[in-house]
N, C-alpha and C. Protein backbone atom coordinates (compact mmCIF):
# COMPACT_ATOMS: atom_id res chain seq x y z
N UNK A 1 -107.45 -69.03 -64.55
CA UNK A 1 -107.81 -67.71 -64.99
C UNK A 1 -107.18 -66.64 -64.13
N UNK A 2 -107.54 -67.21 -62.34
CA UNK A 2 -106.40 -65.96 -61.83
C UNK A 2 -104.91 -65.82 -62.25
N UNK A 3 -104.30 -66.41 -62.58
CA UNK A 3 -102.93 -66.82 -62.59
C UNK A 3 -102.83 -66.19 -63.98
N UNK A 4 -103.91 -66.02 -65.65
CA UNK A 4 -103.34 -65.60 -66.59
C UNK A 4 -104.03 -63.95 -66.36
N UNK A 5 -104.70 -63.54 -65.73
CA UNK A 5 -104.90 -62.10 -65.03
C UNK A 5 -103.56 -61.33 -64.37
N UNK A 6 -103.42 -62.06 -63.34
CA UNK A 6 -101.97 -61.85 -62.46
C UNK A 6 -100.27 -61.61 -63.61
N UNK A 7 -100.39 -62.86 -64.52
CA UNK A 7 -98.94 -62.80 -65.74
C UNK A 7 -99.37 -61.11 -66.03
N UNK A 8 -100.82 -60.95 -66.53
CA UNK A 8 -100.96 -59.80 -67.48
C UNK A 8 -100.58 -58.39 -66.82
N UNK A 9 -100.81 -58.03 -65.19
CA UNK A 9 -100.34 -56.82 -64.85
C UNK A 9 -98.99 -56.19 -64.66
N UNK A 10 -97.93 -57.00 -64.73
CA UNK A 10 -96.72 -56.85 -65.08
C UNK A 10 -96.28 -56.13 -66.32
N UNK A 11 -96.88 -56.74 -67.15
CA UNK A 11 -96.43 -56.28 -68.12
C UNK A 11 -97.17 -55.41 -68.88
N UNK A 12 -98.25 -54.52 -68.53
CA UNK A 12 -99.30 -53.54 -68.57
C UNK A 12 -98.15 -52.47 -67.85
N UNK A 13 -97.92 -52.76 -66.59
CA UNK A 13 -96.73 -51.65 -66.10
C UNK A 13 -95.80 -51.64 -66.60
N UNK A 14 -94.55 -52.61 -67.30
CA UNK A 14 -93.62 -52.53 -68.27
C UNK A 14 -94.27 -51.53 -69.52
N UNK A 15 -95.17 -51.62 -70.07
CA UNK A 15 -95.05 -51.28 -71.46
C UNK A 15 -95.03 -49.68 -71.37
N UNK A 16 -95.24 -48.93 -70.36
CA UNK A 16 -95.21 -47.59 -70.19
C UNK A 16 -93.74 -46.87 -70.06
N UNK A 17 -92.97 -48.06 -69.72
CA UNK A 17 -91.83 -47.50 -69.61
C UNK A 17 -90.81 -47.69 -70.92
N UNK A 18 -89.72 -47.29 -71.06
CA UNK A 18 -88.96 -47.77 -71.74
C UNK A 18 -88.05 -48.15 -71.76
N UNK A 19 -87.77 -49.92 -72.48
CA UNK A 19 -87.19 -51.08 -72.60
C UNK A 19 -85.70 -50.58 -72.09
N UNK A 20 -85.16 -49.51 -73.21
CA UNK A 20 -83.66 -49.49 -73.03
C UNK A 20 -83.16 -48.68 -72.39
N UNK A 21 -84.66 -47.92 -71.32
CA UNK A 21 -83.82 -47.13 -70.41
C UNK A 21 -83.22 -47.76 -69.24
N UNK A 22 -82.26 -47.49 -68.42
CA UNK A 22 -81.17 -47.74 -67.08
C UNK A 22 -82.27 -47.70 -66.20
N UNK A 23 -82.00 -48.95 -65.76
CA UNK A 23 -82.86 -48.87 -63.99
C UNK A 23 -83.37 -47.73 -63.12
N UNK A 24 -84.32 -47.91 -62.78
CA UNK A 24 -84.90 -46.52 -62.07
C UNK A 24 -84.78 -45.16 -62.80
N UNK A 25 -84.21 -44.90 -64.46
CA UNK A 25 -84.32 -43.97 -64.60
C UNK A 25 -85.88 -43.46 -65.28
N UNK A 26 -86.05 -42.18 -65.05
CA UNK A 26 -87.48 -41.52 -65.93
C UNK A 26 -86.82 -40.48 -66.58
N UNK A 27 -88.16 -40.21 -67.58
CA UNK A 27 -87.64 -38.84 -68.73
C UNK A 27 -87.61 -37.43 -67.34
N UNK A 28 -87.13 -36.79 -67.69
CA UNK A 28 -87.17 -35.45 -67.43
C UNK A 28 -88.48 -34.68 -67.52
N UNK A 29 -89.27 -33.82 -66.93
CA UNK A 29 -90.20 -33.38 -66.48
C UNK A 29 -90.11 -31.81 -67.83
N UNK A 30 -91.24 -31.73 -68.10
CA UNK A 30 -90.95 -30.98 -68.90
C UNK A 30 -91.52 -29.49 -68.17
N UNK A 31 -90.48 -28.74 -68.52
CA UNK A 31 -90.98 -26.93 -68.22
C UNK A 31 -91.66 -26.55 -69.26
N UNK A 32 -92.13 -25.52 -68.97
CA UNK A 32 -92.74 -24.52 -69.72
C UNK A 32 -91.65 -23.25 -69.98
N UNK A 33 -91.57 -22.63 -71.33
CA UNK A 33 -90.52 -21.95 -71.64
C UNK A 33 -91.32 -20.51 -71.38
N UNK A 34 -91.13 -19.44 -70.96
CA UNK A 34 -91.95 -17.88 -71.15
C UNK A 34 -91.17 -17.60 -72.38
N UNK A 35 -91.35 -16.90 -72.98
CA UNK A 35 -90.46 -15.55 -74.06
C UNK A 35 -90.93 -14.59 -73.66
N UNK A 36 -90.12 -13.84 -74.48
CA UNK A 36 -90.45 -12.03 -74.38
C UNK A 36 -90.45 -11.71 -75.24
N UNK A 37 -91.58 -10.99 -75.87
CA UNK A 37 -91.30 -10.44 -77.44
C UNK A 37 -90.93 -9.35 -76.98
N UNK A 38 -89.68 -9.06 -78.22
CA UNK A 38 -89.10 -7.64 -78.47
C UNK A 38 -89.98 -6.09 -78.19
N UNK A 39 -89.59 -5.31 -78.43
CA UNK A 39 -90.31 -4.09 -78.32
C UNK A 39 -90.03 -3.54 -79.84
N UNK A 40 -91.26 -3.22 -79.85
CA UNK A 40 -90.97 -2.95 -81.36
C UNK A 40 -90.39 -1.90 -81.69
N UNK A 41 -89.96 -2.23 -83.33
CA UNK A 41 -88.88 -0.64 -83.75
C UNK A 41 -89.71 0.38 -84.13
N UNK A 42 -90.10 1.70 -83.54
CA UNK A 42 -90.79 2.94 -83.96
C UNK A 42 -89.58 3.57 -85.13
N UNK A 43 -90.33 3.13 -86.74
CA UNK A 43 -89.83 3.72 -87.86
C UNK A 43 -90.62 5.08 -88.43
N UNK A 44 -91.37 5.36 -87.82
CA UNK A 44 -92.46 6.39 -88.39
C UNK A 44 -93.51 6.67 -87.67
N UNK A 45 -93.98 7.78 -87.54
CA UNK A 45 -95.39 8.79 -87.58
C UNK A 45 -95.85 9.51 -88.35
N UNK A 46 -97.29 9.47 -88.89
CA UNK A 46 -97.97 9.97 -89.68
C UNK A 46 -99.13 10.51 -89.24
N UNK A 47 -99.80 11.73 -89.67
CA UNK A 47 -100.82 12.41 -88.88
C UNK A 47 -101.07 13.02 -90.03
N UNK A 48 -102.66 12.92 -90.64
CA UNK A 48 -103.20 13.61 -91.22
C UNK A 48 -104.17 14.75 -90.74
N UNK A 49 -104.29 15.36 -89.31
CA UNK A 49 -104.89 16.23 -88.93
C UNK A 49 -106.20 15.51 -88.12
N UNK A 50 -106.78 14.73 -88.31
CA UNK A 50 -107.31 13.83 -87.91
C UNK A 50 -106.91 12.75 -86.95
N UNK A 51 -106.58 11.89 -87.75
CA UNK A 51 -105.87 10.77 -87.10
C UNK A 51 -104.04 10.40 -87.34
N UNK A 52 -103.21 9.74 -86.27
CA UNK A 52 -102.03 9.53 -86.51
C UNK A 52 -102.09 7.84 -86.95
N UNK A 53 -100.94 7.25 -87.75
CA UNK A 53 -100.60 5.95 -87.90
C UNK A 53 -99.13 6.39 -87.61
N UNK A 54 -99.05 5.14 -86.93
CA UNK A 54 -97.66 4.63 -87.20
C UNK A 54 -96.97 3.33 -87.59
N UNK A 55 -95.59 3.39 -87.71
CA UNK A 55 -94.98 2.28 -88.29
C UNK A 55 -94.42 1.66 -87.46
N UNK A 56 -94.50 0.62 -87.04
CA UNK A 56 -93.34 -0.39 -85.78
C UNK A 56 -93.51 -1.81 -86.11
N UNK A 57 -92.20 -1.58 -86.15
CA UNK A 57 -91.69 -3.14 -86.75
C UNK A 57 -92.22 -3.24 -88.46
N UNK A 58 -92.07 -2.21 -89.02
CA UNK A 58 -92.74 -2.70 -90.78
C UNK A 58 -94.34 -2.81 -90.10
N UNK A 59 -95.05 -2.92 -89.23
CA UNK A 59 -96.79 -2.98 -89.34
C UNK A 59 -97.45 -1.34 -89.50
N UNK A 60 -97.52 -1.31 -90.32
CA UNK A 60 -98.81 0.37 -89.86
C UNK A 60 -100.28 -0.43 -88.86
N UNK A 61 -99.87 0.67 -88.17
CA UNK A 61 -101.04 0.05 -87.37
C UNK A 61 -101.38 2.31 -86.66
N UNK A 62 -102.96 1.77 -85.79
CA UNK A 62 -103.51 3.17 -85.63
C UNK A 62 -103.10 2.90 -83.93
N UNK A 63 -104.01 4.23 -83.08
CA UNK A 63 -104.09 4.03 -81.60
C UNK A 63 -105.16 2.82 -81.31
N UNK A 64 -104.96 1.86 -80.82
CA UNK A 64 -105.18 0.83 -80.20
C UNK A 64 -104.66 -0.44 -81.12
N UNK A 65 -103.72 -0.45 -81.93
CA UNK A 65 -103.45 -1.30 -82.46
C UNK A 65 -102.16 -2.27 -82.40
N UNK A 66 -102.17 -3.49 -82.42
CA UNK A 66 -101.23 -4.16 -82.05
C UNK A 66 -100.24 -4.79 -82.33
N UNK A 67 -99.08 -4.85 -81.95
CA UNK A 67 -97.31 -5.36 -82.89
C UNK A 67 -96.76 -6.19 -81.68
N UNK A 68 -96.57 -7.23 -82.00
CA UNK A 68 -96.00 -8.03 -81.17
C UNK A 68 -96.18 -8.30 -79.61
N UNK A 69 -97.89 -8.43 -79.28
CA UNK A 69 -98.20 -8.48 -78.35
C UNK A 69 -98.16 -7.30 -77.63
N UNK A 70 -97.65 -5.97 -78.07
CA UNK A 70 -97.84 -4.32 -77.39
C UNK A 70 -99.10 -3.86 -78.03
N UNK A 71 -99.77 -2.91 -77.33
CA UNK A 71 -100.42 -2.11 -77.81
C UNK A 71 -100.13 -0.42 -77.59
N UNK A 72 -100.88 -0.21 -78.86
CA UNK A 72 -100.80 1.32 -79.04
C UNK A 72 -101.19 1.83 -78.23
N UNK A 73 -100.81 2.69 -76.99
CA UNK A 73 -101.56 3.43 -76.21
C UNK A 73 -101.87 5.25 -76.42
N UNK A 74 -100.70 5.29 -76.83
CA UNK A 74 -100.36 6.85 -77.39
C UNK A 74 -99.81 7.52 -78.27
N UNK A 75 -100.49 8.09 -79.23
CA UNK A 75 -99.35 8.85 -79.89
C UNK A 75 -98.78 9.95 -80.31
N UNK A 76 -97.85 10.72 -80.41
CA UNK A 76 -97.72 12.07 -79.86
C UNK A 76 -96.77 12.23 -81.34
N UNK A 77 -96.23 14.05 -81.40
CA UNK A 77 -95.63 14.38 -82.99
C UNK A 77 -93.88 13.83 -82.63
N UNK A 78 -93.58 13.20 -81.96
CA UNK A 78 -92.34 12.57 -81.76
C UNK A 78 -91.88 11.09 -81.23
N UNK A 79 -92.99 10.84 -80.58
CA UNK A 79 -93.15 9.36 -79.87
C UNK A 79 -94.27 9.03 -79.56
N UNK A 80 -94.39 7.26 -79.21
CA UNK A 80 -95.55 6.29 -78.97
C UNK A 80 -95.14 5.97 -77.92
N UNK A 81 -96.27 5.97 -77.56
CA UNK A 81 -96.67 4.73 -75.63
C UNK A 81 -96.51 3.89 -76.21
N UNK A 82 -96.39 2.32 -75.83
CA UNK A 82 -96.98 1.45 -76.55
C UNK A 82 -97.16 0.29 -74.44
N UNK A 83 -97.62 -0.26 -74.37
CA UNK A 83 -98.22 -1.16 -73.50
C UNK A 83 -98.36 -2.59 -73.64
N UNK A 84 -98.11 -2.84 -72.55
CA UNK A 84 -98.28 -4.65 -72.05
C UNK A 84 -98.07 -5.12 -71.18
N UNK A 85 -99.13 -6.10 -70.20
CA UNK A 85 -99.05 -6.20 -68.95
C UNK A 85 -98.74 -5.36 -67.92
N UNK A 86 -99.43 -4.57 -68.14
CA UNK A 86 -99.65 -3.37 -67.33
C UNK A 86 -98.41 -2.05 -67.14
N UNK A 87 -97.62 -2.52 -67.62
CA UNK A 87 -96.57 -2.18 -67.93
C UNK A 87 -96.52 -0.71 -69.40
N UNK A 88 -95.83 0.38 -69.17
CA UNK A 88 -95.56 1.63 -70.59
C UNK A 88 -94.42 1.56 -71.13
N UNK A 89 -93.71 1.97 -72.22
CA UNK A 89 -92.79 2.14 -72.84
C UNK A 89 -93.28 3.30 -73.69
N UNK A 90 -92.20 4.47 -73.88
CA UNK A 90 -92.17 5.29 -74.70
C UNK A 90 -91.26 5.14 -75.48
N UNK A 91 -91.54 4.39 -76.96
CA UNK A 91 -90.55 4.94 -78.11
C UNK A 91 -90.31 6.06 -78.59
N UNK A 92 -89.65 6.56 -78.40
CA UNK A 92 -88.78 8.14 -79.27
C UNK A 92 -88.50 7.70 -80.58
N UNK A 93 -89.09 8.18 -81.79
CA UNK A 93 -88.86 8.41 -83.16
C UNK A 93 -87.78 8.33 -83.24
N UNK A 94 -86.38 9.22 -82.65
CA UNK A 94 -84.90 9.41 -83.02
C UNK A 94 -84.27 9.87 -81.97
N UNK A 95 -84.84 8.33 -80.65
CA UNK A 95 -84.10 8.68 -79.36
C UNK A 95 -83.00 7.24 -79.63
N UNK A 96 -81.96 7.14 -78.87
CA UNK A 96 -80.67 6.02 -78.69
C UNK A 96 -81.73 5.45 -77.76
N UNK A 97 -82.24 5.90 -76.65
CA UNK A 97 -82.54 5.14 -75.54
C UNK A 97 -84.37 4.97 -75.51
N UNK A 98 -84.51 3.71 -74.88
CA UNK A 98 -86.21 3.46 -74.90
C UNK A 98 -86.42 3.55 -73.40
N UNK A 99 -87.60 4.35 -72.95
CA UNK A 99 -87.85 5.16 -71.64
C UNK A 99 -88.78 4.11 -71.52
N UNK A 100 -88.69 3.64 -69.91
CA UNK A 100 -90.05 2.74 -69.14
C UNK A 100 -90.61 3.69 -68.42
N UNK A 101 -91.74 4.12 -68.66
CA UNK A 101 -92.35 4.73 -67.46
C UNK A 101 -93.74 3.91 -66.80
């Protein structure tokens, strides 16, 4: 009985590995990938005297609302704050350039 115990742990450690890999080799360790979502495109502002919406990225969304992991922080008659990770961006309606402040 010791002896068919003893055959069996060998090959309990074989079966984890694989058959047709090269001696001493292992898989590769896997990373974790980050992304970055884009910043969204400010296509529009709307303000009915009340409240503003705007458009980014095709979503209407209001102040506190969210597009691609940003949020709405501000919105003004030419540009949006928008926020993430502690981090501001001001989109300009019909600026070339996107301001970090």
């Amino acid at each position: 009985m010791v002896l068919c115990g003893l055959c069996g742990l060998p090959a309990q450690a074989r079966e984890s590995q694989d058959p047709t890999a090269p001696l001493g080799w292992q898989a590769p360790k896997r990373t974790q990938v980050v992304t970055h979502a884009r910043l969204p495109n400010l296509q529009g502002i709307f303000c009915d005297g009340q409240a503003c919406t705007v458009i980014l990225s095709g979503q209407s969304v209001g102040l506190g609302g969210r597009v691609n992991g940003y949020v709405v922080s501000a919105i003004g008659d030419e540009s949006v704050v928008v926020s993430r990770g502690g981090r501001q961006w001001r989109l300009d309606l019909f600026a070339e350039n996107i301001k970090s402040e």
